[in-house]
PDB file of N, CA and C in Angstrom:
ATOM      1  N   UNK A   1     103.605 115.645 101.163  1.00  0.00           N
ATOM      2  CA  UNK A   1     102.684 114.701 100.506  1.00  0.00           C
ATOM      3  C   UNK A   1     102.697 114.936  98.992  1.00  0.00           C
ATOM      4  N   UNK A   2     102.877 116.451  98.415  1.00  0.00           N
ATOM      5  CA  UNK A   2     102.472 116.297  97.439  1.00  0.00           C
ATOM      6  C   UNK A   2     104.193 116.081  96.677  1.00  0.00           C
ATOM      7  N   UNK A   3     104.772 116.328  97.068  1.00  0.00           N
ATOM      8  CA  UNK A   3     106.179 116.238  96.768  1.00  0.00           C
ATOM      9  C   UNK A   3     106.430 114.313  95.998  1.00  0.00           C
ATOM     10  N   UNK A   4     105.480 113.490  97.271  1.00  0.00           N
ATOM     11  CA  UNK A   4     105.822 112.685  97.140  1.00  0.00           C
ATOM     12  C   UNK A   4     105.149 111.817  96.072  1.00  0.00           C
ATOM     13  N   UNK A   5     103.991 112.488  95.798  1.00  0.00           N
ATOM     14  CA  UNK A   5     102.684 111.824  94.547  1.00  0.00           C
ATOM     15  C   UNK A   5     103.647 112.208  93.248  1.00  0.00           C
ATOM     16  N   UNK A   6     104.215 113.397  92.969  1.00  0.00           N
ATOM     17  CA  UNK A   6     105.022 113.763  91.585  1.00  0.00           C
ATOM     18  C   UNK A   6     105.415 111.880  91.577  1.00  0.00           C
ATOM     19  N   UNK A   7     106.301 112.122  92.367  1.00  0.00           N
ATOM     20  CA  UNK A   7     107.251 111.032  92.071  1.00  0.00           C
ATOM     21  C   UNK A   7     107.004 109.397  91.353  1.00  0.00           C
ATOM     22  N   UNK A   8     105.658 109.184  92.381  1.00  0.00           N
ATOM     23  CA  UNK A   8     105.375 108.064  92.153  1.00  0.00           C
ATOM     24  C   UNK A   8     104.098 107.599  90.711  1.00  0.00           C
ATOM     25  N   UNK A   9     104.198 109.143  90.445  1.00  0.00           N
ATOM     26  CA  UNK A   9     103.527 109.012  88.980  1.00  0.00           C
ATOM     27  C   UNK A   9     104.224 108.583  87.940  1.00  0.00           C
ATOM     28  N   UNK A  10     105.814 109.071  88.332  1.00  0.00           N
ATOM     29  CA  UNK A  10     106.549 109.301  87.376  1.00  0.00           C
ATOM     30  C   UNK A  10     106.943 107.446  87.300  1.00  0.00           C
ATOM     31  N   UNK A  11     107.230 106.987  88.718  1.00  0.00           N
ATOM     32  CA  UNK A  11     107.639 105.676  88.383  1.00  0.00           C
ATOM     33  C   UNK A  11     106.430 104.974  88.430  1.00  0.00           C
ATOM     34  N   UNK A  12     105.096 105.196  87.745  1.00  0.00           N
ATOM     35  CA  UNK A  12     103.870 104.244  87.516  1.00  0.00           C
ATOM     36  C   UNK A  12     104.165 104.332  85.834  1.00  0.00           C
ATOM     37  N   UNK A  13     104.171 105.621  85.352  1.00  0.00           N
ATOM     38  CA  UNK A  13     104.604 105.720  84.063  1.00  0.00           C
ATOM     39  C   UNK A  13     105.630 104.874  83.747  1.00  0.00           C
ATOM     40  N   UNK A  14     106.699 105.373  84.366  1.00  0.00           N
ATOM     41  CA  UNK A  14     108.499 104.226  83.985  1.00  0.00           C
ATOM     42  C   UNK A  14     108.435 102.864  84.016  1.00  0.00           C
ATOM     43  N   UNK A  15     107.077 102.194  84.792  1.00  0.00           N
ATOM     44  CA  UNK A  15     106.480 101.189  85.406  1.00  0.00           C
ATOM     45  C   UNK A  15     105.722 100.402  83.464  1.00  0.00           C
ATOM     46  N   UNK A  16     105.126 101.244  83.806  1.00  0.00           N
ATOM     47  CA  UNK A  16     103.649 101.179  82.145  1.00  0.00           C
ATOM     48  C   UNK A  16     105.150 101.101  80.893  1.00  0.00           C
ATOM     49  N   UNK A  17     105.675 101.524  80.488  1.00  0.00           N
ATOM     50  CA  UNK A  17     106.421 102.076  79.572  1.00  0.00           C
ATOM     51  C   UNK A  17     107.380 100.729  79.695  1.00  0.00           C
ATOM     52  N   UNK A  18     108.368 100.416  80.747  1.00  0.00           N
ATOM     53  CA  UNK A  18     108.536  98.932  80.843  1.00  0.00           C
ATOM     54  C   UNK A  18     107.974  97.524  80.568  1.00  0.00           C
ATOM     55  N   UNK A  19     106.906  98.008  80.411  1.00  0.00           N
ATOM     56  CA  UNK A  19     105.867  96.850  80.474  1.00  0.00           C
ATOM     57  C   UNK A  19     105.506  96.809  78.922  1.00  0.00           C
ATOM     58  N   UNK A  20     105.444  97.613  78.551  1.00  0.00           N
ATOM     59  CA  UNK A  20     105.225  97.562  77.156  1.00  0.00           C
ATOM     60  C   UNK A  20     106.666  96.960  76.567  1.00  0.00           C
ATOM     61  N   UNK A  21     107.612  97.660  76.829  1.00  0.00           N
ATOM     62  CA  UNK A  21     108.990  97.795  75.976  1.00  0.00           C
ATOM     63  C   UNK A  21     109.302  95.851  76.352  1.00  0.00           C
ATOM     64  N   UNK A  22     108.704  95.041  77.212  1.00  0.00           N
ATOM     65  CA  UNK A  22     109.122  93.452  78.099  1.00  0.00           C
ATOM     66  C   UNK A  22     108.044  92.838  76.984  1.00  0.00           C
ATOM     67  N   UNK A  23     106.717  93.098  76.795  1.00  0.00           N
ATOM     68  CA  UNK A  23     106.182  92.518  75.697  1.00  0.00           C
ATOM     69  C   UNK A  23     106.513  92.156  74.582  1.00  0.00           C
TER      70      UNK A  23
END
């Protein structure tokens, strides 16, 4: 479980950071 939360922080960030860089 916790293996799997790292991860999906990382692609909420890569997520946010896209979103800015598409604006």
């Amino acid at each position: 479980m916790r293996l799997t939360k790292i991860p999906a922080v990382f692609i909420i960030c890569i997520g946010l950071a896209i979103s800015s860089v598409a604006k």
